[in-house]
Protein backbone atom coordinates (compact mmCIF):
# COMPACT_ATOMS: atom_id res chain seq x y z
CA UNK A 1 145.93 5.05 218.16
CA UNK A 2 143.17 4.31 220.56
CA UNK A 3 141.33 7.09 222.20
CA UNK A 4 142.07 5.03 225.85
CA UNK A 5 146.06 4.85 224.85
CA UNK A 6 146.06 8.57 224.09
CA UNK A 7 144.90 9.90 227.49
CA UNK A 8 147.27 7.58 229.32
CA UNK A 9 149.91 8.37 227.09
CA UNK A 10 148.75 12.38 228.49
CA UNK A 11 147.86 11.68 231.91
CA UNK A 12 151.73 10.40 232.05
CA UNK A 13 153.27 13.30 230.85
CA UNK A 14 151.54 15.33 232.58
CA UNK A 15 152.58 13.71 235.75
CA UNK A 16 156.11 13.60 234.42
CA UNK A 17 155.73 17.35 233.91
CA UNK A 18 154.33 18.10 237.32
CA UNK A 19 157.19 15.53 239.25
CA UNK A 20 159.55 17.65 237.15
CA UNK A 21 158.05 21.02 238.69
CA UNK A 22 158.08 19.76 242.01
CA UNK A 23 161.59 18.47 241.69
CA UNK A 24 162.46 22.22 240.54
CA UNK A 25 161.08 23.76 243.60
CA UNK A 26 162.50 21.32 246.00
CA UNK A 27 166.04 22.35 244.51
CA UNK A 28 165.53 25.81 244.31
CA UNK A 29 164.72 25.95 247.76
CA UNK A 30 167.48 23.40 249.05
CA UNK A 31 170.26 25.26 247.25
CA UNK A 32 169.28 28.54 248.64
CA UNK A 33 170.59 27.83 251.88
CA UNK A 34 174.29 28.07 250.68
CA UNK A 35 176.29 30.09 248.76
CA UNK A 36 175.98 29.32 244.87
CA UNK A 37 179.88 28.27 245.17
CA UNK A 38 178.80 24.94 246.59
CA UNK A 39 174.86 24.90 246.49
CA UNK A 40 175.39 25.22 242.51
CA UNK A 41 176.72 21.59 242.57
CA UNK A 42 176.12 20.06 245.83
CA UNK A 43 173.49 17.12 246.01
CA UNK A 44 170.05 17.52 246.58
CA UNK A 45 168.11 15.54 249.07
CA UNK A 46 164.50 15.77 250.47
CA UNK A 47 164.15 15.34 254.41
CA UNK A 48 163.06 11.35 253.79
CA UNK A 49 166.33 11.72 252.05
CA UNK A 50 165.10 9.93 248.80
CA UNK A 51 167.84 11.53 246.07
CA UNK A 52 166.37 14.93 244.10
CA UNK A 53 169.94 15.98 242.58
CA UNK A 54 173.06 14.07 241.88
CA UNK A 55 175.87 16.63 243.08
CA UNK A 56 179.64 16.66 242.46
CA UNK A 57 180.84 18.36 245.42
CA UNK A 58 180.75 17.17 249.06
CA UNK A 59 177.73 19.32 249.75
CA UNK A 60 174.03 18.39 250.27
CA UNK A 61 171.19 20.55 250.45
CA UNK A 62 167.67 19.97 251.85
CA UNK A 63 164.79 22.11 251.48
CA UNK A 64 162.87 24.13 253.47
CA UNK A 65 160.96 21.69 255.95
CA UNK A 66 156.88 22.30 254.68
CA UNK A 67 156.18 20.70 258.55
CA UNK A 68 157.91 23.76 260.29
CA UNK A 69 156.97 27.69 260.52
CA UNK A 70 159.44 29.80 258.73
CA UNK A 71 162.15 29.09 256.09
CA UNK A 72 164.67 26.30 256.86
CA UNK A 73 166.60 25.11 254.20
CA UNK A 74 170.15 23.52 254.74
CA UNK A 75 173.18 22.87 252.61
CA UNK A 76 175.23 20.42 254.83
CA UNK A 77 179.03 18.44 254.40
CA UNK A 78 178.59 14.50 255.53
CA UNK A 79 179.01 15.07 258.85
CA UNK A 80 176.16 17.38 259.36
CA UNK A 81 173.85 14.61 257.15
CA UNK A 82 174.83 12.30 260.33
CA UNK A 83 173.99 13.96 262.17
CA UNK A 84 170.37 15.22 260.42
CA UNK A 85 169.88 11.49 260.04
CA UNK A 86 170.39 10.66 263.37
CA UNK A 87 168.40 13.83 264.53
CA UNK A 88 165.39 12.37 262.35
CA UNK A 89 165.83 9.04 263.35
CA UNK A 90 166.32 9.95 267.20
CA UNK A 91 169.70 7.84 267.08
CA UNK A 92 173.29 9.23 268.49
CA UNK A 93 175.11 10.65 265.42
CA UNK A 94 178.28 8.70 264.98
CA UNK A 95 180.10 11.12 262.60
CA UNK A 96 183.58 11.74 263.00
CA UNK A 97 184.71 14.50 261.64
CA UNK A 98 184.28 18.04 261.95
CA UNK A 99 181.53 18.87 259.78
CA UNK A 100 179.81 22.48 258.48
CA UNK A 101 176.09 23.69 257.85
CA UNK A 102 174.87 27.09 255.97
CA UNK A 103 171.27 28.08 257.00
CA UNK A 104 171.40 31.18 255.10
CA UNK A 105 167.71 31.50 254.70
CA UNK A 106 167.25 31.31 258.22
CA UNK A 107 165.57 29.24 260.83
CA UNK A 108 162.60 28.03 262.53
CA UNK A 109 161.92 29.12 266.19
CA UNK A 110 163.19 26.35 267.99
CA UNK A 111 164.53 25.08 272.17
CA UNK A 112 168.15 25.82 272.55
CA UNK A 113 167.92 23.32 275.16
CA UNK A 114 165.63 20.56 274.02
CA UNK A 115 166.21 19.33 270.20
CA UNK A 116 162.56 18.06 270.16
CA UNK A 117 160.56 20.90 271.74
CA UNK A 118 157.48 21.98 269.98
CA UNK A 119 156.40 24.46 271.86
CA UNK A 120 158.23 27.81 272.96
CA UNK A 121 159.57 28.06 276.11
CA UNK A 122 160.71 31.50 278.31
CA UNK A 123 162.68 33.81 275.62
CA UNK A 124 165.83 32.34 277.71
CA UNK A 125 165.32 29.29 275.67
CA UNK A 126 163.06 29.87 272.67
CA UNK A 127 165.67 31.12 269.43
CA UNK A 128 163.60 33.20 267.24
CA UNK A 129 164.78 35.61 264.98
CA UNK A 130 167.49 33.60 263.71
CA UNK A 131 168.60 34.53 260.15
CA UNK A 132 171.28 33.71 257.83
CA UNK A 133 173.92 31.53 260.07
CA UNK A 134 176.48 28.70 260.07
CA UNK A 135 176.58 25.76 262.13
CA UNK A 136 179.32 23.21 263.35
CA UNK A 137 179.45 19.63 264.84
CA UNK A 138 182.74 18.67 266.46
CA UNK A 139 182.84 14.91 267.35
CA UNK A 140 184.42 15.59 270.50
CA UNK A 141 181.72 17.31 272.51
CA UNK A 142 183.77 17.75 275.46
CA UNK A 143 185.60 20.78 273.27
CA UNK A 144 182.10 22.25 273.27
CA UNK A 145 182.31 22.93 277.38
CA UNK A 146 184.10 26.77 277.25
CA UNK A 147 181.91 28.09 274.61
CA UNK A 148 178.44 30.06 275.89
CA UNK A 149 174.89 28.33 275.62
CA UNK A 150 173.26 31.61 276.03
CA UNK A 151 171.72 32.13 272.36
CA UNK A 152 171.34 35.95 272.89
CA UNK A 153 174.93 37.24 273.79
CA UNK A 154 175.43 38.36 270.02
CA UNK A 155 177.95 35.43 268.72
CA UNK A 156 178.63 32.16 268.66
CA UNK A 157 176.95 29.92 271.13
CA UNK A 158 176.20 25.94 271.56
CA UNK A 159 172.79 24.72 270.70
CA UNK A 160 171.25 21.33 272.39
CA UNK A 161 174.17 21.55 275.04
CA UNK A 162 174.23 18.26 277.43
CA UNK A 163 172.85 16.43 274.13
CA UNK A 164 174.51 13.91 271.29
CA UNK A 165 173.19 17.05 269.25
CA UNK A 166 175.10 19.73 270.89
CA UNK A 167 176.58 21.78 267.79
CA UNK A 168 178.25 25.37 267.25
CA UNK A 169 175.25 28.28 265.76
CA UNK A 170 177.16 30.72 264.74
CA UNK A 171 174.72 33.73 263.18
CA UNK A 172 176.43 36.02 260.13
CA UNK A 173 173.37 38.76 260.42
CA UNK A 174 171.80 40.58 263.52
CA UNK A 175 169.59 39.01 264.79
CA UNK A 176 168.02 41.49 267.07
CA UNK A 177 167.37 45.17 266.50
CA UNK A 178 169.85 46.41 269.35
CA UNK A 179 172.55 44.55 268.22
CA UNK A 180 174.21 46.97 265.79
């Protein structure tokens, strides 16, 4: 074999080796955002949401975002990827059912008010400190109107209210010291 065909032959598994790796990480991180009893076999996705994983559940995960502070991995059901694709695309989501998001690795600091805010706001807006927690989209956002806004009252609460991304957080772990 020529000297010229070896290397390339090399150079190209190497590459396949290192796409491989990257792959790896990408799903290791993705699936870490839910609970092994659907991450294990849910889809994996990157945020251009080219295809990492074939899946055979109705899950998809996405990895932590490299662009944001903090880790922000998701494991999503179809509705939530409308909604992350509209989100992305700055489009209305148009999904229709009710649809469910684990963030158990936590979250970046983010607006409660503003889905596109990159800069913090007054503490009354500006969610930091948010760890392991759910999420829900409800296609009828008028159902949304009873529950709080106020992202510090312990519980449940409605993120991007007034918004086509208005959804349910609903934290599973303290977020704050003084909330034992």
């Amino acid at each position: 074999m020529r000297r010229s065909t070896i290397l390339l032959l090399a150079a190209g598994a190497l590459l396949a080796l290192s796409a491989s790796a990257a792959d790896e990480d990408i799903i290791k991180s993705a699936t870490s955002a839910g609970p092994a009893s659907i991450s294990d076999d849910a889809k994996v996705i990157d945020w251009e949401f080219n295809l990492i994983r074939e899946g055979s559940n109705d899950w998809t995960c996405l990895p932590d975002r490299p662009d944001t502070p903090g880790v922000d991995p998701w494991c999503v059901t179809e509705a939530w990827l409308n909604f992350l694709q509209a989100y992305v695309n700055k489009t209305e989501p148009s999904y229709e059912d009710i649809g469910f998001a684990y963030m158990l690795m936590g979250d970046t600091p983010v607006s409660n008010t503003d889905p596109y805010a990159t800069e913090a706001t007054g503490p009354e807006d500006w969610v930091t400190d948010l760890h392991a927690h759910l999420m829900m989209v409800i296609p009828d956002l008028d159902l949304l109107e009873s529950i709080s806004t106020d992202h510090r009252n312990g519980g449940p609460w409605i993120m991007w209210p007034d918004t086509p991304y208005a959804h349910i957080m609903i934290p599973v772990d303290t977020r704050f010291p003084s909330q034992h």
